[in-house]
Protein backbone atom coordinates (compact mmCIF):
# COMPACT_ATOMS: atom_id res chain seq x y z
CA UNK A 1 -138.84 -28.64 92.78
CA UNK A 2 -138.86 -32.00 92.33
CA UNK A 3 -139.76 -32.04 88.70
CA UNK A 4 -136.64 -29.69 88.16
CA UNK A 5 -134.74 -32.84 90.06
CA UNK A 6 -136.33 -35.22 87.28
CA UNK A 7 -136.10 -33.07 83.88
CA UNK A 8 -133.94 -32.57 81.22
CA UNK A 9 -132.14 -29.37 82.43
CA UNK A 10 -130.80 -31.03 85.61
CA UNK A 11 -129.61 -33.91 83.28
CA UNK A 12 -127.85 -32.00 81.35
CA UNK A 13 -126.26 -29.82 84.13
CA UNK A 14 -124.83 -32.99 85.79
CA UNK A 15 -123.86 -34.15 82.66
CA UNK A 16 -121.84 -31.19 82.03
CA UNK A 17 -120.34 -31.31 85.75
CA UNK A 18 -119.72 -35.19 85.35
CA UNK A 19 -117.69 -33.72 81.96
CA UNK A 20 -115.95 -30.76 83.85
CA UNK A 21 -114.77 -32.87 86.96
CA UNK A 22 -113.70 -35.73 84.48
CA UNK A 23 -111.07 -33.36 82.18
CA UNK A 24 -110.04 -32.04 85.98
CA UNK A 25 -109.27 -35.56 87.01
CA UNK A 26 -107.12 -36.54 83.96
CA UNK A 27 -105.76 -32.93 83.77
CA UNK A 28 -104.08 -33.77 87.37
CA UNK A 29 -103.15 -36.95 86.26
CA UNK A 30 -101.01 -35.70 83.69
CA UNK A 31 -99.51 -33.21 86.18
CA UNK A 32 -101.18 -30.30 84.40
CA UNK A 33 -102.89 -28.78 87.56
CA UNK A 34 -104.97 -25.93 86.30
CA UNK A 35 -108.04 -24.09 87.65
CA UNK A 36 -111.02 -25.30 87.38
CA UNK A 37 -112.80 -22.19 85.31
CA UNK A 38 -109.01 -22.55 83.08
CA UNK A 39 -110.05 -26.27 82.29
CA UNK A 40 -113.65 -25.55 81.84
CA UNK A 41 -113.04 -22.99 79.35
CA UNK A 42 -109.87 -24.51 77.73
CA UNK A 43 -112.38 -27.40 77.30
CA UNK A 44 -114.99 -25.38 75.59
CA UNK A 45 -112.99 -22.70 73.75
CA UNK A 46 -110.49 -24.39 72.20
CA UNK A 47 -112.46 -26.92 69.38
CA UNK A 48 -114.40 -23.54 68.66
CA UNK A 49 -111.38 -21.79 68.27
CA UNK A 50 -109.92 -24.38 66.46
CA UNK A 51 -112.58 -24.42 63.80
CA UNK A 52 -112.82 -20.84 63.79
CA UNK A 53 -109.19 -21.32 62.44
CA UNK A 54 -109.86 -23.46 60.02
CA UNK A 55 -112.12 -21.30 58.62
CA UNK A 56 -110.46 -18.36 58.66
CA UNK A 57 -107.51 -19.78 56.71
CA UNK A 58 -109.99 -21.11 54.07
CA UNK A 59 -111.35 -17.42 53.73
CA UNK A 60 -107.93 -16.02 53.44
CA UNK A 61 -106.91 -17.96 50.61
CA UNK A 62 -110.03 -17.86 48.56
CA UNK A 63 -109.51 -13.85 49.10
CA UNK A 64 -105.99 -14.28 48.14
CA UNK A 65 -106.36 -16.25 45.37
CA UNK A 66 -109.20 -13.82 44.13
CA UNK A 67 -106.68 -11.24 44.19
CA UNK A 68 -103.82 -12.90 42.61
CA UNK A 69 -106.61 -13.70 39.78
CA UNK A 70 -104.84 -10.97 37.63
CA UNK A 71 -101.87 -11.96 38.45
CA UNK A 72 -102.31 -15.24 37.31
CA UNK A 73 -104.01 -14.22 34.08
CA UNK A 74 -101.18 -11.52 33.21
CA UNK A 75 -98.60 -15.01 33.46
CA UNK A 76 -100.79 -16.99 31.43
CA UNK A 77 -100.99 -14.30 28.66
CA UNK A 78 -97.06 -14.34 28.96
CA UNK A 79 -96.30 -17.93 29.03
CA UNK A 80 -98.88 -18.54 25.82
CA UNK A 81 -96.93 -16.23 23.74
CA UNK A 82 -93.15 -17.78 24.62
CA UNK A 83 -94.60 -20.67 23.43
CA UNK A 84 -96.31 -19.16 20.12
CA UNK A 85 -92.95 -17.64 19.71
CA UNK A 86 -91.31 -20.76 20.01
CA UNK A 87 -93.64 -23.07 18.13
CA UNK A 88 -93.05 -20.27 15.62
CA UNK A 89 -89.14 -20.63 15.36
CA UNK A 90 -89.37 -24.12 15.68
CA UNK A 91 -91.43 -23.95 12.42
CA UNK A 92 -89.15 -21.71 10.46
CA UNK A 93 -86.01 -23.47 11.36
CA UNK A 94 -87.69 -26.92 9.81
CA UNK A 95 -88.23 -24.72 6.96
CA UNK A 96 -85.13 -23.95 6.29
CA UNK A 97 -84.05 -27.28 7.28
CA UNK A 98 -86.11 -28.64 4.22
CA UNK A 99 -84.69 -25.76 1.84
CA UNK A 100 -81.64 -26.70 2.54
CA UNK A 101 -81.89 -30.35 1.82
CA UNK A 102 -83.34 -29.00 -1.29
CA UNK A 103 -80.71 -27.37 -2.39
CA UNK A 104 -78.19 -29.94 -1.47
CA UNK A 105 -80.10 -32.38 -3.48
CA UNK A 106 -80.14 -29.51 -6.24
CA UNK A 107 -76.22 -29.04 -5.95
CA UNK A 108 -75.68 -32.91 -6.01
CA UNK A 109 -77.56 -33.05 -9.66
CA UNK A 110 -75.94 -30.15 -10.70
CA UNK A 111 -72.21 -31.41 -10.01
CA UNK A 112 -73.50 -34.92 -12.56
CA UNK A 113 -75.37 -32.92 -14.87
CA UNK A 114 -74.45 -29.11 -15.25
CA UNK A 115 -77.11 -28.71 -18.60
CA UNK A 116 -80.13 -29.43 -16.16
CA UNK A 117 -81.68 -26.44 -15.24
CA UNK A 118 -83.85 -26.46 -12.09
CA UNK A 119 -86.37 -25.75 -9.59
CA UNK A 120 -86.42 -27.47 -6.30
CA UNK A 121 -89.74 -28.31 -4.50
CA UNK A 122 -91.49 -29.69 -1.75
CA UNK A 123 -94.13 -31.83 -1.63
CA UNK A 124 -97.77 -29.90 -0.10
CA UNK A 125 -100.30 -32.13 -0.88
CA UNK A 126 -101.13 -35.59 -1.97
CA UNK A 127 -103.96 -37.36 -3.54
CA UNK A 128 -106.71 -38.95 -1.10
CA UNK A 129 -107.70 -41.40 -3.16
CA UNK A 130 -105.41 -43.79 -4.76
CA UNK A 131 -104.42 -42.48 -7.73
CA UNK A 132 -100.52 -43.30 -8.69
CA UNK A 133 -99.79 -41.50 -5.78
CA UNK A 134 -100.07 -38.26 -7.55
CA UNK A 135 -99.01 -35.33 -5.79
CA UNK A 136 -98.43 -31.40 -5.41
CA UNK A 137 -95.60 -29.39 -5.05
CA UNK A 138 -94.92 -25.77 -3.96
CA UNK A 139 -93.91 -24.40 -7.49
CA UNK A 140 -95.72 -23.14 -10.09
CA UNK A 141 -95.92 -21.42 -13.49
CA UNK A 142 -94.26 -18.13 -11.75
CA UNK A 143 -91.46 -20.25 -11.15
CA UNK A 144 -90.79 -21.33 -14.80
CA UNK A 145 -92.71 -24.71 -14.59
CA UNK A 146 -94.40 -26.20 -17.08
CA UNK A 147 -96.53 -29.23 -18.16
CA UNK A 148 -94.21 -32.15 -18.66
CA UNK A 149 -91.23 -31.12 -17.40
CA UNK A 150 -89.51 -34.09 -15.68
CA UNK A 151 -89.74 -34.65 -11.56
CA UNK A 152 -86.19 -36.55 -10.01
CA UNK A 153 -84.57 -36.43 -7.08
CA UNK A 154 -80.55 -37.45 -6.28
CA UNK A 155 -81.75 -40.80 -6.05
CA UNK A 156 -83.70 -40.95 -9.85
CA UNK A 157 -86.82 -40.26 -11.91
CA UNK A 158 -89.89 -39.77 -9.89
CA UNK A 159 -92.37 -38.57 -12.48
CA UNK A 160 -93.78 -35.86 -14.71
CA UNK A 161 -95.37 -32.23 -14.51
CA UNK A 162 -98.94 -32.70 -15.21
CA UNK A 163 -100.63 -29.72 -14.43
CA UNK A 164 -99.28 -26.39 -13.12
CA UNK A 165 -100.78 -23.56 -11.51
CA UNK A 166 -98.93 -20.33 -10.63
CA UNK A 167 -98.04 -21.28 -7.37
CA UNK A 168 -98.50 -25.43 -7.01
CA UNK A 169 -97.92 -28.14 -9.69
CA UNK A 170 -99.68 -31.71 -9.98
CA UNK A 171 -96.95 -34.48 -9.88
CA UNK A 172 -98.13 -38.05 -11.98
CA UNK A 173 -95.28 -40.54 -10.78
CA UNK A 174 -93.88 -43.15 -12.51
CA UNK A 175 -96.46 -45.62 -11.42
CA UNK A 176 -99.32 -43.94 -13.37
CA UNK A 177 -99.98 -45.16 -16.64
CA UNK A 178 -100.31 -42.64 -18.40
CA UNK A 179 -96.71 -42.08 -17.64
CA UNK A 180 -94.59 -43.56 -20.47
CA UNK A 181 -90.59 -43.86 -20.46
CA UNK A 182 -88.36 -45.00 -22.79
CA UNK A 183 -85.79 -46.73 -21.09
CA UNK A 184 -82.38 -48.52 -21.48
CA UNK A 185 -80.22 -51.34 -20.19
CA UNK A 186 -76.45 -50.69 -19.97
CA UNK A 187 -75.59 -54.22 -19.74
CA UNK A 188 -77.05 -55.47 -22.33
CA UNK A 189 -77.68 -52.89 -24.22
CA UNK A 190 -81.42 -53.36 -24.67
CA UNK A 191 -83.75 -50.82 -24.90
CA UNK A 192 -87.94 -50.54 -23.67
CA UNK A 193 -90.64 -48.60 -22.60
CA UNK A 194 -92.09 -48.03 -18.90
CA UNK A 195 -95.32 -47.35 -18.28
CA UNK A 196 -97.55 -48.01 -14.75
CA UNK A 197 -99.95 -50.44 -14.00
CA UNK A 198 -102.50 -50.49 -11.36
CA UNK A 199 -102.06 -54.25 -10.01
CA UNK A 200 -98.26 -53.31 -9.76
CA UNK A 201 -98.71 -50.05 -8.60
CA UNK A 202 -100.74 -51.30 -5.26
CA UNK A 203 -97.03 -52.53 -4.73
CA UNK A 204 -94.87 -49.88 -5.42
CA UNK A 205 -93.52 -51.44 -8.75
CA UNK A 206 -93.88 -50.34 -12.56
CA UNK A 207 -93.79 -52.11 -15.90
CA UNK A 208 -91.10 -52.57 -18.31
CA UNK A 209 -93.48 -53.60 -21.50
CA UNK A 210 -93.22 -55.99 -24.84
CA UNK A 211 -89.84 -57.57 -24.06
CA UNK A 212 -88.42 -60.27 -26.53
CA UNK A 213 -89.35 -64.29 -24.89
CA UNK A 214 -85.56 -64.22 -25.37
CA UNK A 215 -84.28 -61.13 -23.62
CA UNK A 216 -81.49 -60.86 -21.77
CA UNK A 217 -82.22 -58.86 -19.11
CA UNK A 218 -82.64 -60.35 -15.89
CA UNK A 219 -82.92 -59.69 -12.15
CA UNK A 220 -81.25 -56.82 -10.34
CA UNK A 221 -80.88 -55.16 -14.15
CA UNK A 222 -80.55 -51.41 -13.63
CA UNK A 223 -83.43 -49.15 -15.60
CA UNK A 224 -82.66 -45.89 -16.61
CA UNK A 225 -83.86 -43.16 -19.31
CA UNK A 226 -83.02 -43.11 -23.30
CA UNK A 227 -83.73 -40.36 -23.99
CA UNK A 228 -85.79 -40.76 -26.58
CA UNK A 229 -88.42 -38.73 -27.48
CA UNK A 230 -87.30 -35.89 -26.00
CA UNK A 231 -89.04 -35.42 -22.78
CA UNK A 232 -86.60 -37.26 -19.81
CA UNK A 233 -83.46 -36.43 -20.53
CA UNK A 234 -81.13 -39.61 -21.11
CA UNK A 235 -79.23 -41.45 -17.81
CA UNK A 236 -81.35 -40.99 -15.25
CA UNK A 237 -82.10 -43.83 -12.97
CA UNK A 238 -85.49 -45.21 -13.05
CA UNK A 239 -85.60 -48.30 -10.97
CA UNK A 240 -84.04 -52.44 -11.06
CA UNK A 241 -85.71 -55.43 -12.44
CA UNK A 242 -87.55 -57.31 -9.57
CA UNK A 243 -88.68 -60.29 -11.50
CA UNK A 244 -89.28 -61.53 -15.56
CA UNK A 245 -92.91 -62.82 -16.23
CA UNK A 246 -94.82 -64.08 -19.61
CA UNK A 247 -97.51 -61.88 -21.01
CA UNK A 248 -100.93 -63.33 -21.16
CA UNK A 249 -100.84 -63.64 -24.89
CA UNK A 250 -97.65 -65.89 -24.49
CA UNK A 251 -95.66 -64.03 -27.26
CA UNK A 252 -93.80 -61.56 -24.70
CA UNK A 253 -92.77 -60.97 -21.49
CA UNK A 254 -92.67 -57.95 -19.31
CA UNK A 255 -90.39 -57.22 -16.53
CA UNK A 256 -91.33 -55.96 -12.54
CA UNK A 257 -89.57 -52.60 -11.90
CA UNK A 258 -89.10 -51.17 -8.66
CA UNK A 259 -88.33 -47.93 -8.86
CA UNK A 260 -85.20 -46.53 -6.83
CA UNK A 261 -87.32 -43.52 -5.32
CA UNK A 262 -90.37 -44.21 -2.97
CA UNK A 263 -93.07 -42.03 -4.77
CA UNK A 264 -95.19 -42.21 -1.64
CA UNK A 265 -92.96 -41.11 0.92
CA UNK A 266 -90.98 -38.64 -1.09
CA UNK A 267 -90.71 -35.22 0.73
CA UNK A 268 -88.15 -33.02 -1.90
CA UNK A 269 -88.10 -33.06 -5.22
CA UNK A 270 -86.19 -31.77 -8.14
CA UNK A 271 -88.16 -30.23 -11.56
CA UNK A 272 -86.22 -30.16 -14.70
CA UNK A 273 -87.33 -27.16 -16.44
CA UNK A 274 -84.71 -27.29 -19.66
CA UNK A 275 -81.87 -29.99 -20.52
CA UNK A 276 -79.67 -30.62 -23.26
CA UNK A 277 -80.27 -32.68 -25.71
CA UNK A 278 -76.54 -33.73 -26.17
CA UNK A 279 -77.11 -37.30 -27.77
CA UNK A 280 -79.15 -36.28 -30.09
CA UNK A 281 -77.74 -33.58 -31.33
CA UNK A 282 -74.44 -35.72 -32.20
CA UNK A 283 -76.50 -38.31 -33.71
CA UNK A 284 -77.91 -35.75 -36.07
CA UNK A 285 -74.46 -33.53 -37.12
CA UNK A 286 -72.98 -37.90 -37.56
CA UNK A 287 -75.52 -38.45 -40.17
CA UNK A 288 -75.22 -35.04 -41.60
CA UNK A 289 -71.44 -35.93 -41.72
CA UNK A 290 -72.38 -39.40 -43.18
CA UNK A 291 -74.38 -37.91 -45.97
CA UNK A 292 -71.85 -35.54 -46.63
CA UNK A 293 -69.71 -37.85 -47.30
């Protein structure tokens, strides 16, 4: 008997009653006067009851959530396609966003110049590498295009047709050069020929070659197309003189052109598949007249 006074079971049972008679004691000093098997077992139950809550709500949910699984996959399905749907009209209304500016660029030329006829395009590709900026439209050979058939937009020239495909065509800009333009100067009346280089191209500009040392052109002169030759027809805007400079040799100059369309951010373009050759046509029946004569 006296070892059950001095083990651990006795300790613990008057640890327990030293618990029980301690919740009874504040329990009355709070006024709440319950029995002492209530507060015993409202002492014991409850934090068990408590957690047996807690994990009973946690159960629920992963059991609801495990059934609204479907569910939730059936509204993913849904909201995926609305936007697939409207990724898809979003596409098709900047397409015909972009055919539209196409053909109001088309309907601008065709009001200045009703002998052009044309084929609008847009720009699909360019080259990686720097290369003139050469790039590729959306028309083709099935679309009447063929290999030097002159590239503009409202604005002016942008280059030449210089390989076509059925569906796609190769663009060489102005800046290439093995693009060459004969060109003329309303002011003054003088008259040159275009062609690229690659230290001005790196900048965007082009070269009006062999002037005079004594030509009269001079900054802010507008370029635009002879004619001549045969291939750009006559009057379209090229570019403006940037600067005058001395060829190496000393015996010419050569003038800076910057050309009034940006080659390498052009989006729409304009292909020139026939034009009239107007100015040359009177040239020829006034000498035949001439001769006549």
């Amino acid at each position: 008997m006296k070892d059950f006074f001095k083990g651990k079971a006795f300790k613990a049972i008057i640890c327990l009653f030293a618990l029980v008679l301690g919740i009874i004691i504040y329990q009355a000093a709070r006024g709440n006067y319950a029995s002492l098997p209530e507060a015993v077992v409202g002492t014991v139950v409850t934090p068990i009851v408590n957690v047996s809550s807690k994990i009973s709500n946690t159960v629920g949910g992963f059991f609801n959530m495990f059934l609204n699984a479907k569910d939730i996959e059936e509204e993913n399905k849904k909201l995926k396609a609305e936007i697939s749907e409207l990724y898809k009209k979003s596409s098709d209304f900047e397409k015909y966003k972009s055919e539209n500016e196409q053909l109001k660029k088309a309907l601008e030329i065709k009001e200045l110049r009703p002998d052009f006829e044309m084929q609008s395009a847009a720009v699909i590709g360019r080259d990686n590498e720097f290369n003139f900026y050469t790039f590729t439209v959306n028309k083709g050979s099935l679309n009447g295009i063929k290999v030097n058939n002159p590239v503009i937009t409202n604005e002016g020239l942008v280059g030449i047709i210089s390989h076509v495909a059925p569906t796609y065509s190769v663009v060489t800009t102005v800046l290439s050069p093995d693009v060459n333009i004969g060109i003329y100067n309303a002011r003054t009346m003088s008259t040159g020929v275009v062609g690229g280089s690659a230290d001005l191209a790196v900048n965007g500009n082009t070269k009006l070659k062999l002037l005079p040392r004594n030509t009269t052109l001079q900054k802010g002169d507008i370029i635009e197309t002879s004619g001549d030759g045969g291939v750009y027809p006559e009057g379209i805007i090229l570019g403006t003189i940037q600067t005058l400079k001395a060829e190496n040799s000393g015996v010419s100059m050569y003038g800076v052109i910057k050309p009034v369309v940006d080659v390498t951010e052009v989006s729409d373009v304009v292909i020139i598949k026939k034009f009239s050759l107007k100015a040359e046509t009177e040239n020829t029946q006034e000498e035949e007249e001439t001769l006549a004569e």
